[in-house]
C-alpha atoms as a PDB file:
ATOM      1  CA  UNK A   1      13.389 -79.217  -7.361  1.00  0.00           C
ATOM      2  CA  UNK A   2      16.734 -80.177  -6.504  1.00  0.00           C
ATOM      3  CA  UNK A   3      19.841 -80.568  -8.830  1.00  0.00           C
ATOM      4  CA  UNK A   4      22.279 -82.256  -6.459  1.00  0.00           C
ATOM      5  CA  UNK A   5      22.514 -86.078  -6.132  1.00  0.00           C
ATOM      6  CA  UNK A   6      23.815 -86.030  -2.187  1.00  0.00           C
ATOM      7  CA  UNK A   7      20.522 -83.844  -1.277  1.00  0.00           C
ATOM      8  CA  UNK A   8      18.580 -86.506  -2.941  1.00  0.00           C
ATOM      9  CA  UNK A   9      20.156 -89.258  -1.140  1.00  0.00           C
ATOM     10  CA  UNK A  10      18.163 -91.431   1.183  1.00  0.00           C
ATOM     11  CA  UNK A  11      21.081 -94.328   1.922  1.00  0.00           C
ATOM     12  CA  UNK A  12      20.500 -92.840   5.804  1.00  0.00           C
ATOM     13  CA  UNK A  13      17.143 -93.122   5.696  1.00  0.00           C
ATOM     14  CA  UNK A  14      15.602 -96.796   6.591  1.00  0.00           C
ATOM     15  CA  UNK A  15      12.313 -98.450   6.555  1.00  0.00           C
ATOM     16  CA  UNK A  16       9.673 -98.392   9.787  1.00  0.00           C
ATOM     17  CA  UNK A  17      10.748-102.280  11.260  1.00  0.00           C
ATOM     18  CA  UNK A  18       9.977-102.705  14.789  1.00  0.00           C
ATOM     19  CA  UNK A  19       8.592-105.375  17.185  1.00  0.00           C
ATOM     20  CA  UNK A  20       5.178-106.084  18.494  1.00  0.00           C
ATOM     21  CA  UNK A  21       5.219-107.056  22.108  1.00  0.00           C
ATOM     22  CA  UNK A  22       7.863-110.566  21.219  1.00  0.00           C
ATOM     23  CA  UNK A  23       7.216-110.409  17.496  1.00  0.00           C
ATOM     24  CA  UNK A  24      10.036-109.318  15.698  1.00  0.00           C
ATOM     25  CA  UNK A  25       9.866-109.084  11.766  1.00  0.00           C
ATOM     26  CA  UNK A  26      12.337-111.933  10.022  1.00  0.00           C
ATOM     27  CA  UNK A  27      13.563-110.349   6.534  1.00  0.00           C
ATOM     28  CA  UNK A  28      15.659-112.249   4.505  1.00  0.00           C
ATOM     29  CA  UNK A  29      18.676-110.121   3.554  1.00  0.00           C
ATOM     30  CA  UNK A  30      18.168-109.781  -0.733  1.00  0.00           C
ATOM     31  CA  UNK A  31      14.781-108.260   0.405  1.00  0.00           C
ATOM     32  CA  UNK A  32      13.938-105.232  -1.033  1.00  0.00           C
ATOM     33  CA  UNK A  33      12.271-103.043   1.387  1.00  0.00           C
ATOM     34  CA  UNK A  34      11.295 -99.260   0.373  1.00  0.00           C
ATOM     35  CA  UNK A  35      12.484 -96.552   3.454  1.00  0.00           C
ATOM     36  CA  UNK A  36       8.340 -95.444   3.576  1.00  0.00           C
ATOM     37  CA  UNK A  37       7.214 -98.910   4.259  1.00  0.00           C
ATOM     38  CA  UNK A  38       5.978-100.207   7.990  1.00  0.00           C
ATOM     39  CA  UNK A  39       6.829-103.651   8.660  1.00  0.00           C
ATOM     40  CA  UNK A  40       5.749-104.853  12.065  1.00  0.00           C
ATOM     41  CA  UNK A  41       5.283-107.895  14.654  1.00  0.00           C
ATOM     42  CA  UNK A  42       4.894-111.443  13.042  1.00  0.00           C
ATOM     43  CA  UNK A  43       6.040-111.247   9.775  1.00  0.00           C
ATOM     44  CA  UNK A  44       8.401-113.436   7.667  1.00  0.00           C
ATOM     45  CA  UNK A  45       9.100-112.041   4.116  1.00  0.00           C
ATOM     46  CA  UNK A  46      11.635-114.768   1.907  1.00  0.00           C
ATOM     47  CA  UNK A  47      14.197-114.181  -0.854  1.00  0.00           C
ATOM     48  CA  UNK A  48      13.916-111.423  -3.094  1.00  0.00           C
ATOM     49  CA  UNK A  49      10.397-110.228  -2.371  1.00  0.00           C
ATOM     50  CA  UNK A  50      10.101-106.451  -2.344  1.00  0.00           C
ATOM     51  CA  UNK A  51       7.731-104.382   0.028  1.00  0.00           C
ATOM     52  CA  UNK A  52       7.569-100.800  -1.753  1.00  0.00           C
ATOM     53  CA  UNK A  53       6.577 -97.100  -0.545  1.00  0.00           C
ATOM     54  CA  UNK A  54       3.589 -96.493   1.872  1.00  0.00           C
ATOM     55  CA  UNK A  55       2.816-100.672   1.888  1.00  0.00           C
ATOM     56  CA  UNK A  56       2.020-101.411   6.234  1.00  0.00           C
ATOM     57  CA  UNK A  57       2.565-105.055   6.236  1.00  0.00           C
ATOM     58  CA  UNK A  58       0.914-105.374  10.297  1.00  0.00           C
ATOM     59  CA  UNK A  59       1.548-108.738  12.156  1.00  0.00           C
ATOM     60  CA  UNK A  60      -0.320-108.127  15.394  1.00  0.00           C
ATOM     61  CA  UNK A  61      -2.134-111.274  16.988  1.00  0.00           C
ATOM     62  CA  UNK A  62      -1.312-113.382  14.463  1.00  0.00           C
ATOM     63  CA  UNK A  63       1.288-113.710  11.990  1.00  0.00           C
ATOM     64  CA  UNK A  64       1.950-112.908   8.070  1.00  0.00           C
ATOM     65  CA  UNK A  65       4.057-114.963   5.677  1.00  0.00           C
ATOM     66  CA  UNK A  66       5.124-113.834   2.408  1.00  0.00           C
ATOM     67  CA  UNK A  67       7.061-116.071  -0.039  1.00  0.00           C
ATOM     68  CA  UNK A  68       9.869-115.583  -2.638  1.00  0.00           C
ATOM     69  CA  UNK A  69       9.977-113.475  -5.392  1.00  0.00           C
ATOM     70  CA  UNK A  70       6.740-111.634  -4.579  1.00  0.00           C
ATOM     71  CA  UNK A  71       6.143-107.925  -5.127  1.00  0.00           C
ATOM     72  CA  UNK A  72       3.740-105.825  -3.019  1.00  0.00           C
ATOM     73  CA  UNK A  73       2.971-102.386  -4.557  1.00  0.00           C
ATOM     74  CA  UNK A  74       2.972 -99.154  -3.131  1.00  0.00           C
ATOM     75  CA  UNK A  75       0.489 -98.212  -0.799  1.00  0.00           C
ATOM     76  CA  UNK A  76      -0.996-101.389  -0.245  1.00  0.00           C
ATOM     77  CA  UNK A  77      -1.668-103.200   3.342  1.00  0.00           C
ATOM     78  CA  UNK A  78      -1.428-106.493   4.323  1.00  0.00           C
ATOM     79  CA  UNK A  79      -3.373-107.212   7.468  1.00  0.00           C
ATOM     80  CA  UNK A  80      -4.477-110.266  10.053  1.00  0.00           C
ATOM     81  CA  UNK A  81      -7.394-111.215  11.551  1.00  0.00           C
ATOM     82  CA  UNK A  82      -6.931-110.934  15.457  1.00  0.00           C
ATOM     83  CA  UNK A  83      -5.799-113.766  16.522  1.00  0.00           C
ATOM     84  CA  UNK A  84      -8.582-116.223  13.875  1.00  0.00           C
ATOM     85  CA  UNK A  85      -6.706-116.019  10.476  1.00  0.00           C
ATOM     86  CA  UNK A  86      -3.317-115.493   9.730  1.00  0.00           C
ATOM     87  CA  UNK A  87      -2.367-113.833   6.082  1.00  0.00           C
ATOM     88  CA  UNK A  88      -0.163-115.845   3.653  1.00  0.00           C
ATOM     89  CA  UNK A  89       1.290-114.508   0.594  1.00  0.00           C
ATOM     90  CA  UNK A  90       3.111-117.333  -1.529  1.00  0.00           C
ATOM     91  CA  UNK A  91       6.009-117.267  -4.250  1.00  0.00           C
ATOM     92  CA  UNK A  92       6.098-115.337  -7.107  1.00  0.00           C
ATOM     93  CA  UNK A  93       2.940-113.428  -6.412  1.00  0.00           C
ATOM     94  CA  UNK A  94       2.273-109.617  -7.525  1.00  0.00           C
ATOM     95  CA  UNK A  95      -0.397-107.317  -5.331  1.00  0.00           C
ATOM     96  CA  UNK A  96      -1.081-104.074  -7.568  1.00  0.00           C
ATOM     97  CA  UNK A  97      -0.723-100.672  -5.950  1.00  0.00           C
ATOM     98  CA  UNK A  98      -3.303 -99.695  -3.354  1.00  0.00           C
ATOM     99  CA  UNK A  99      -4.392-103.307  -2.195  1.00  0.00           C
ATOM    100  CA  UNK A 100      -5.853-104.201   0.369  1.00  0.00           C
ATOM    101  CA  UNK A 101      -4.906-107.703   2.116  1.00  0.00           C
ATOM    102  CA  UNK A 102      -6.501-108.933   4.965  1.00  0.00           C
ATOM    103  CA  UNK A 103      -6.564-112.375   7.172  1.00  0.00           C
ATOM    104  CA  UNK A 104      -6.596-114.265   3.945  1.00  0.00           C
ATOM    105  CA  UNK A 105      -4.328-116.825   1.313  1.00  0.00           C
ATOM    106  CA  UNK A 106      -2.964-116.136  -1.773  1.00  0.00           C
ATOM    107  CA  UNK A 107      -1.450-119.271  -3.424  1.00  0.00           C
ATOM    108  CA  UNK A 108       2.505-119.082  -5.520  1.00  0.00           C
ATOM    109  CA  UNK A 109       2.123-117.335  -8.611  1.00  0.00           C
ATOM    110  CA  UNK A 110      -1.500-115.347  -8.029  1.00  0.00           C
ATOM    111  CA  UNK A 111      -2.161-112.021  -9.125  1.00  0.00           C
ATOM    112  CA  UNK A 112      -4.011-109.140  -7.145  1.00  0.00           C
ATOM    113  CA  UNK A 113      -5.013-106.135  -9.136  1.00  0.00           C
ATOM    114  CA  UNK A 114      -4.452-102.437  -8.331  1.00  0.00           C
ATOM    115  CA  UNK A 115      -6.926-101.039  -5.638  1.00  0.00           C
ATOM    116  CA  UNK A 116      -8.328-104.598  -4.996  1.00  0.00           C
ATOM    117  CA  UNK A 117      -9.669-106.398  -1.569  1.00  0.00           C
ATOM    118  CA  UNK A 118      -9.263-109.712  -0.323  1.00  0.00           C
ATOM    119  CA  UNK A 119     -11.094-110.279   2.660  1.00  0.00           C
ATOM    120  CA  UNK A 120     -10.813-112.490   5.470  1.00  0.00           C
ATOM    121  CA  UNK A 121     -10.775-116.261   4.748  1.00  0.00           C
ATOM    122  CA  UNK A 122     -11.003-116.060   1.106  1.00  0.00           C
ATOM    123  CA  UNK A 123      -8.293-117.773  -1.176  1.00  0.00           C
ATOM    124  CA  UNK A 124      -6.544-117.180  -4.273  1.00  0.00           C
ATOM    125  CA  UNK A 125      -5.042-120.308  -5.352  1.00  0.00           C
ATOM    126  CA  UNK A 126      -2.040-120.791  -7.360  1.00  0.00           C
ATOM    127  CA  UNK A 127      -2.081-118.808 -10.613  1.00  0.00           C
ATOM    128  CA  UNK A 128      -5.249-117.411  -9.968  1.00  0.00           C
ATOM    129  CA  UNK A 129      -6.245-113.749 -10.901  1.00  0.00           C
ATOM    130  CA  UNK A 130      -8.480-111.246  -8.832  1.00  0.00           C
ATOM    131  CA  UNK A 131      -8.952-107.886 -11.301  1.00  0.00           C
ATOM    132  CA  UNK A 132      -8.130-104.462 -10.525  1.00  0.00           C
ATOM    133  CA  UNK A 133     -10.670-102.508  -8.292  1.00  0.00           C
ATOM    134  CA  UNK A 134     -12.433-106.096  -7.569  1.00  0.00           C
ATOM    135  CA  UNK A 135     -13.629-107.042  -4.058  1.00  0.00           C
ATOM    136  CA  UNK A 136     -13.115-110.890  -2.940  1.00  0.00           C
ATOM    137  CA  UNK A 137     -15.236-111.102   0.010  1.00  0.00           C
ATOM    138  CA  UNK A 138     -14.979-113.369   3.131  1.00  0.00           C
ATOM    139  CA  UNK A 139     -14.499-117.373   2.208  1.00  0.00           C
ATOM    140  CA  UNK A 140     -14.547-117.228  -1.798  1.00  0.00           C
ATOM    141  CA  UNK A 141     -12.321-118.905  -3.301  1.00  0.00           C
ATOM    142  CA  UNK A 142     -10.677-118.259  -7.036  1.00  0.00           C
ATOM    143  CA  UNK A 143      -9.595-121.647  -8.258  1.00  0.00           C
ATOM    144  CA  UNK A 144      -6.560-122.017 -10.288  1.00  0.00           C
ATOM    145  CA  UNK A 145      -6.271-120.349 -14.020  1.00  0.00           C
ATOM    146  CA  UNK A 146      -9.088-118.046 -13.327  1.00  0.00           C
ATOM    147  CA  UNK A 147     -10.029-114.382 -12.816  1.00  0.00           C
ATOM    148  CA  UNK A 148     -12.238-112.758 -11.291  1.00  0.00           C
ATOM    149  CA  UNK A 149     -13.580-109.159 -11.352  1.00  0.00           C
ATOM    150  CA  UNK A 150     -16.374-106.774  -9.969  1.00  0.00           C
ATOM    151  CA  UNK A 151     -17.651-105.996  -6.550  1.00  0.00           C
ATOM    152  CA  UNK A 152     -18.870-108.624  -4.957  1.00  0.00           C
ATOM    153  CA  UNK A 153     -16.042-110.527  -6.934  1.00  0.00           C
ATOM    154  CA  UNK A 154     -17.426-113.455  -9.627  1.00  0.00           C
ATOM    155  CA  UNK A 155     -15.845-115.069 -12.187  1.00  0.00           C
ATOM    156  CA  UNK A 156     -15.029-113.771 -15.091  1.00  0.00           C
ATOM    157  CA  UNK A 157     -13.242-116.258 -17.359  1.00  0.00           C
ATOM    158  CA  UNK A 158     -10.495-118.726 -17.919  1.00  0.00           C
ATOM    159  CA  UNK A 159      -7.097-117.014 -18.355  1.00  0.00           C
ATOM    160  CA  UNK A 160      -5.573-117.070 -20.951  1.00  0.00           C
ATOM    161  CA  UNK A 161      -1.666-118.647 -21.983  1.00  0.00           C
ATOM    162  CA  UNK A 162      -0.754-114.891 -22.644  1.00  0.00           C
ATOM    163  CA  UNK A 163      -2.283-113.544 -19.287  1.00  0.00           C
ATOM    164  CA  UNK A 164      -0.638-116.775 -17.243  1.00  0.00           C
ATOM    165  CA  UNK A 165       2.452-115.472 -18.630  1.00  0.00           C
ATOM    166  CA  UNK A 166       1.987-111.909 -18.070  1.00  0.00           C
ATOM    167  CA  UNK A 167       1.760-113.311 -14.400  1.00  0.00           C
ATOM    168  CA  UNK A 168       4.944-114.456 -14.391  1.00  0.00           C
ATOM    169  CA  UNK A 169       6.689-112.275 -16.004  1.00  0.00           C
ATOM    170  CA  UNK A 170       5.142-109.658 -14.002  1.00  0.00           C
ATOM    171  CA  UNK A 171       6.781-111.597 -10.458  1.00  0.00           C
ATOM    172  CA  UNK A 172      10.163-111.744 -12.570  1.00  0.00           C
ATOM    173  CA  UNK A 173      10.551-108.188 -13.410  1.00  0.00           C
ATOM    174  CA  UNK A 174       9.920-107.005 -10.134  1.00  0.00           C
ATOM    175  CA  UNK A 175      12.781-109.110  -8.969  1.00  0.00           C
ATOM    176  CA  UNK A 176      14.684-107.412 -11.332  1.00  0.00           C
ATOM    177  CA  UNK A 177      13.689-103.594 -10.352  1.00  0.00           C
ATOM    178  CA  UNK A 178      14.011-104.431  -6.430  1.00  0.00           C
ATOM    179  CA  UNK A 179      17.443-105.457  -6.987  1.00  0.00           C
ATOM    180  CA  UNK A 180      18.105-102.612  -9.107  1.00  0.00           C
ATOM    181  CA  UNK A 181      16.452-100.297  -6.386  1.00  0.00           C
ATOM    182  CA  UNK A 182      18.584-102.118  -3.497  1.00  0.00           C
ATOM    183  CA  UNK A 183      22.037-102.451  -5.060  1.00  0.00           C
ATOM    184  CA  UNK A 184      21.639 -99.145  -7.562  1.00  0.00           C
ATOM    185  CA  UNK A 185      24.177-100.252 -10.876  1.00  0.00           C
ATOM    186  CA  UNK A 186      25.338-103.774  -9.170  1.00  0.00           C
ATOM    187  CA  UNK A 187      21.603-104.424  -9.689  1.00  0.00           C
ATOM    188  CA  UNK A 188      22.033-105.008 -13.311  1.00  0.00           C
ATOM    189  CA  UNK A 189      20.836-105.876 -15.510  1.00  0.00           C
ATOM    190  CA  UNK A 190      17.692-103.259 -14.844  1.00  0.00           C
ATOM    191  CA  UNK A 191      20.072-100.422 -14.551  1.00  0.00           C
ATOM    192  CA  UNK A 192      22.052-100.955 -17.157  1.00  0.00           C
ATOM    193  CA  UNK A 193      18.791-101.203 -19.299  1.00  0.00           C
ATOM    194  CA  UNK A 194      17.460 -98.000 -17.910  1.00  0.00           C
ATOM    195  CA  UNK A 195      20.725 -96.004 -19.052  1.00  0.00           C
ATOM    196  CA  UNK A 196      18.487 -96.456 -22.780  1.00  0.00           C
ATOM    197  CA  UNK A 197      15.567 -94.809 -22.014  1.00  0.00           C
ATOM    198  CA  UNK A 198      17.023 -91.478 -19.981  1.00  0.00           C
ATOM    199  CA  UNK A 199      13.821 -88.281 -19.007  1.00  0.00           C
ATOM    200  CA  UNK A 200      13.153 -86.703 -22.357  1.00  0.00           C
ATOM    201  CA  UNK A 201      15.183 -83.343 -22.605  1.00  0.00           C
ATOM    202  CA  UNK A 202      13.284 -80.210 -21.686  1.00  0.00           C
ATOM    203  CA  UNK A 203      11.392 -78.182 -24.193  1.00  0.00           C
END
């Protein structure tokens, strides 16, 4: 374990983004993109989404578009269908850590749990909720307001006005700890809130 802040520095370090054949990734500049992620080909990603570590986001044969404000979590991948179905991620959207996203549509505002699949052609339409671990399998659809859990994915329930605001608030904080993570204290006010809660001392 290392004491020293310069050894720990990775400000030289920057993310896998690289062509495919013509292809060429478009990033919008307040993007947050972690310096293990692999961005390639046909992809657009808008205004203050954030791609964290180990997340492949592959545009090969067809082309991925992800919206504003949405947050894809470590170690997930976001994949097309050669050259059938594209993959498009809208605004304000979260994907949980470990997803798997693949030739399919995910409306503003939806939710994808940690460790979860969407498969080709299905849809998650605005504000709709797919559960952790959950499978959505080719073509189904999760209308508006509800979620859906379990392997093949079914519906579970309405959501709730707590858990459609968990959703939200979920897309806004990660906004706020990209920034933080891209501009380190001029990405207040996350940093200035962390300064609060420093590691416990050692025993």
């Amino acid at each position: 374990m290392t004491n020293s802040i310069n050894e720990m520095d990775n400000s030289d370090r920057k993310p896998y983004i690289v062509p495919f054949l013509d292809l060429v990734p478009e990033i919008e500049d307040t993007v947050f993109v972690a310096v293990t992620a692999a961005i390639m080909g046909a992809v657009r990603i808008d205004s203050n989404s954030s791609i964290w570590h180990q997340v492949t986001v592959r545009g090969d044969n067809n082309y991925i578009l992800i919206g504003e404000n949405t947050n894809i979590q470590d170690n997930s991948c976001v994949h097309i269908d050669n050259r059938k179905y594209p993959t498009i991620i809208g605004n304000d959207v979260t994907i949980g850590h470990s997803a798997i996203i693949h030739a399919c549509e995910i409306g503003d505002g939806g939710f994808v749990g940690m460790g979860a699949i969407v498969m080709d052609q299905a849809v998650i339409e605005p504000g709709g909720m797919l559960a952790a671990g959950a499978m959505l399998t080719p073509g189904k659809c999760i209308p508006t307001g509800e979620l859906w859990a379990g392997r093949p994915a079914k519906k579970m329930r309405d959501l709730s006005n707590d858990e459609k605001l968990l959703i939200q608030k979920s897309a806004e904080h990660y906004v706020e700890v990209a920034r933080a993570h891209r501009l380190g204290a001029a990405g207040a006010p996350f940093a200035i809130d962390m300064k609060t809660r420093p590691l416990p001392p050692r025993d």
